[in-house]
Structure formats: structure tokens, C-alpha cells
Protein backbone atom coordinates (compact mmCIF):
# COMPACT_ATOMS: atom_id res chain seq x y z
CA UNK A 1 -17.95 12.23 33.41
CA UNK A 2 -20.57 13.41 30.74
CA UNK A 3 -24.51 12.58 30.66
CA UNK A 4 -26.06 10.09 28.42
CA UNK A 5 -26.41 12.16 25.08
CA UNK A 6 -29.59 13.46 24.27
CA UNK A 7 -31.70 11.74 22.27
CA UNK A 8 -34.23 14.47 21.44
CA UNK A 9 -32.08 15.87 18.95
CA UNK A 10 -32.18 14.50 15.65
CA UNK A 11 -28.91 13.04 13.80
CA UNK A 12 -28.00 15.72 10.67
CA UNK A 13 -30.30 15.11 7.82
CA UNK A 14 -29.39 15.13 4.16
CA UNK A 15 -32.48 15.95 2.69
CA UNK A 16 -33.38 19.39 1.52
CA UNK A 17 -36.48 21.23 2.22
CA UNK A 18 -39.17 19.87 0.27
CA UNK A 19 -37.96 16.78 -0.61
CA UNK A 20 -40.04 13.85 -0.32
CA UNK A 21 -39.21 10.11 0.71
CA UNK A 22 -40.93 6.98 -1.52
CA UNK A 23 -39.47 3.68 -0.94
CA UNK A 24 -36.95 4.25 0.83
CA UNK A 25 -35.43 6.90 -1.83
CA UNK A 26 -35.32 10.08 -1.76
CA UNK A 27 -36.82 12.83 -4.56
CA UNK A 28 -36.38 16.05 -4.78
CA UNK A 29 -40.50 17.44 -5.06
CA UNK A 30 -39.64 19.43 -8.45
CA UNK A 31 -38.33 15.66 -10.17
CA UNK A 32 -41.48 14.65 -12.24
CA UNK A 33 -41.04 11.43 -12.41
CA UNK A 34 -39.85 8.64 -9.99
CA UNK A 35 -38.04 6.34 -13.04
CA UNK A 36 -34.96 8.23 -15.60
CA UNK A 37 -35.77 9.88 -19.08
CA UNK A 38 -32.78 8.53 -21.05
CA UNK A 39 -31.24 12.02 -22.78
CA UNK A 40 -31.73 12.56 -26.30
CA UNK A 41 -29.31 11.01 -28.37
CA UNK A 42 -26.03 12.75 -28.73
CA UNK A 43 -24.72 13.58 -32.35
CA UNK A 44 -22.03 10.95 -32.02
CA UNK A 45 -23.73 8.30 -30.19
CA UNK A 46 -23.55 4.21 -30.47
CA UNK A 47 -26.09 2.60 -32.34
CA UNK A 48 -26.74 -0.21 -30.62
CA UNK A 49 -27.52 -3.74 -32.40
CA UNK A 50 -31.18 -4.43 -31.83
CA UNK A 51 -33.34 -7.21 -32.63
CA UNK A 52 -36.54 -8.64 -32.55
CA UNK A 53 -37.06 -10.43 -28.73
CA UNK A 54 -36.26 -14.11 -29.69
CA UNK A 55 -37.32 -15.21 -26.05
CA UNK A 56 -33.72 -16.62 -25.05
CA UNK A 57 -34.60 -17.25 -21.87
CA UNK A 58 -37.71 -18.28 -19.90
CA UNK A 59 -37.36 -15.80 -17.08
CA UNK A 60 -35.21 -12.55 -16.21
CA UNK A 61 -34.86 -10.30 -14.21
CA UNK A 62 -35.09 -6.30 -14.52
CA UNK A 63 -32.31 -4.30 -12.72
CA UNK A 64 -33.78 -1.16 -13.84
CA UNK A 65 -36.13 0.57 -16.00
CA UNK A 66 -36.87 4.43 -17.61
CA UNK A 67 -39.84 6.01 -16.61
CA UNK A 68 -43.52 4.21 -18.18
CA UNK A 69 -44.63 7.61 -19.22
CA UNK A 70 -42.97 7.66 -22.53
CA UNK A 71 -43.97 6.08 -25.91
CA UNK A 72 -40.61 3.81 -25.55
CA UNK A 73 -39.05 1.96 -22.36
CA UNK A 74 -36.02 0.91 -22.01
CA UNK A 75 -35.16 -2.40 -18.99
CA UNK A 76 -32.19 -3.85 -18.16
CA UNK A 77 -32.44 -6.99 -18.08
CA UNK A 78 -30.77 -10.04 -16.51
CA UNK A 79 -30.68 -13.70 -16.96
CA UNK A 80 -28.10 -16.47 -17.14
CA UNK A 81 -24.99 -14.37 -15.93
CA UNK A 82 -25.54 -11.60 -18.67
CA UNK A 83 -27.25 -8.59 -19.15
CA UNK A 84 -29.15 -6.75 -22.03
CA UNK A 85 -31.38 -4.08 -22.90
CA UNK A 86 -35.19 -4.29 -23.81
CA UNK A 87 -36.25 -1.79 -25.80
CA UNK A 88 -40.40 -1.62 -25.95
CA UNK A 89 -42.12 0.89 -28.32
CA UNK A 90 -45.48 1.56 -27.77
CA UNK A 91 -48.46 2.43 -30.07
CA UNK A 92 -52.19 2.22 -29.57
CA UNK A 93 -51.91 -0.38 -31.68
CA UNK A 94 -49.47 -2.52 -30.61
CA UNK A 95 -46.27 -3.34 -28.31
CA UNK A 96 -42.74 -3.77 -30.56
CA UNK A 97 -40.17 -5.33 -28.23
CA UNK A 98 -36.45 -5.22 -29.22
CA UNK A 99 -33.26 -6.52 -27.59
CA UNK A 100 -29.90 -5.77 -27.17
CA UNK A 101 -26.83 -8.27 -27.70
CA UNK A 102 -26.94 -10.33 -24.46
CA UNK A 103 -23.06 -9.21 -22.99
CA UNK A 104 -21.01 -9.52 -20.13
CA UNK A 105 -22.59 -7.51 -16.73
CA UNK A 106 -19.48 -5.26 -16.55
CA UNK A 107 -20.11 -3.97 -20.42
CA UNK A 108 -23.94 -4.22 -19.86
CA UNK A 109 -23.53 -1.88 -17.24
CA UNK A 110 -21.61 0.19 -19.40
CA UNK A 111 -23.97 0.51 -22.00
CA UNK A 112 -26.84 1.00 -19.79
CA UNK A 113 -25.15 4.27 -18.55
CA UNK A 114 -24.67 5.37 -21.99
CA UNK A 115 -28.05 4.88 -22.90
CA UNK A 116 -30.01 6.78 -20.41
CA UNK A 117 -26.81 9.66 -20.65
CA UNK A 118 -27.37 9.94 -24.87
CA UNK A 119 -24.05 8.02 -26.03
CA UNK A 120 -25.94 4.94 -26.96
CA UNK A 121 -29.03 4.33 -28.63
């Protein structure tokens, strides 16, 4: 018959040294920022079909969002069973806001990916 196990040791942990939990997430300390830079845009990338925000629907929601440190951010957005991408440039001026075709959550997905990795912009 064996003890009761001890409980002073801790379970295996897979966090490296000097990595720092917000959230519930984990960082690595040397990652600047807690949001994604989207990459620059590859030579070859998808231009995506923007347009002025026409206020489709009366509420969404954001599944995700680039880092607010940069001129431009980028949300996904969801509403109505369908995705799409807000696109807000920033100047002391002013705020443009721009938004993608309003598509399917599988492609939405897609092109969400390919944003932040340079294939799309």
C-alpha cells in the first residue's frame, strides 16, 4: 500500500523563468506588448475590400484586437452570425474607421490570421 501523495510538491509548470502571468495568460517578460502587431505586409498579399463603417448593425462584439499602441487597429468583429474586420486609423486629428466585407466566421477567421501574419491587408 502507498501513502497519500505529497502535496508539497508542485505539479510540472510550463512557464519559463521570467515569465509573467496577466489574466489568466501567460507572457513571456521580453513580449512588449500584451495585444499582436499584425506583420508588415508581404509582397504578395490580399488587399482586402474596405469601406467606410456604414453602421450595419447596432451592437457587436470584438473577438480580438492588435495592440492600441499603433497609429492603426485592427478588431474582429462579430454580429449577426458573421464576422469582419474594423480597421481604425488614427490621427491627432481625427478617427477614420473602415470595414471589411461582413463573411462567413470560418473565412473571417481565415482572414483574420492572414492579416495579423502579412498575407492580407
Amino acid at each position: 500500500m502507498t501513502g497519500p501523495q505529497d502535496s508539497t510538491s508542485d505539479p510540472p509548470s510550463t512557464e519559463s523563468e521570467g515569465d509573467q502571468v496577466s489574466n489568466g495568460r501567460l507572457f513571456p517578460v521580453n513580449t512588449p506588448h500584451a495585444f499582436p502587431h499584425p506583420k508588415p505586409p508581404r509582397h504578395d498579399h490580399v488587399k482586402i475590400d474596405w469601406s467606410e463603417s456604414a453602421g450595419r448593425s447596432a451592437s457587436f462584439r470584438i473577438r480580438s484586437h492588435t495592440c492600441e499602441c499603433l497609429p492603426t487597429i485592427w478588431e474582429l468583429c462579430a454580429a449577426g452570425g458573421l464576422l469582419h474586420i474594423r480597421r481604425t486609423e488614427r490621427t491627432p486629428q481625427e478617427e477614420r474607421v473602415y470595414e471589411s466585407p461582413w463573411i462567413r466566421t470560418p473565412e473571417g477567421i481565415a482572414l483574420w490570421a492572414a492579416l495579423l501574419e502579412g498575407r492580407a491587408r
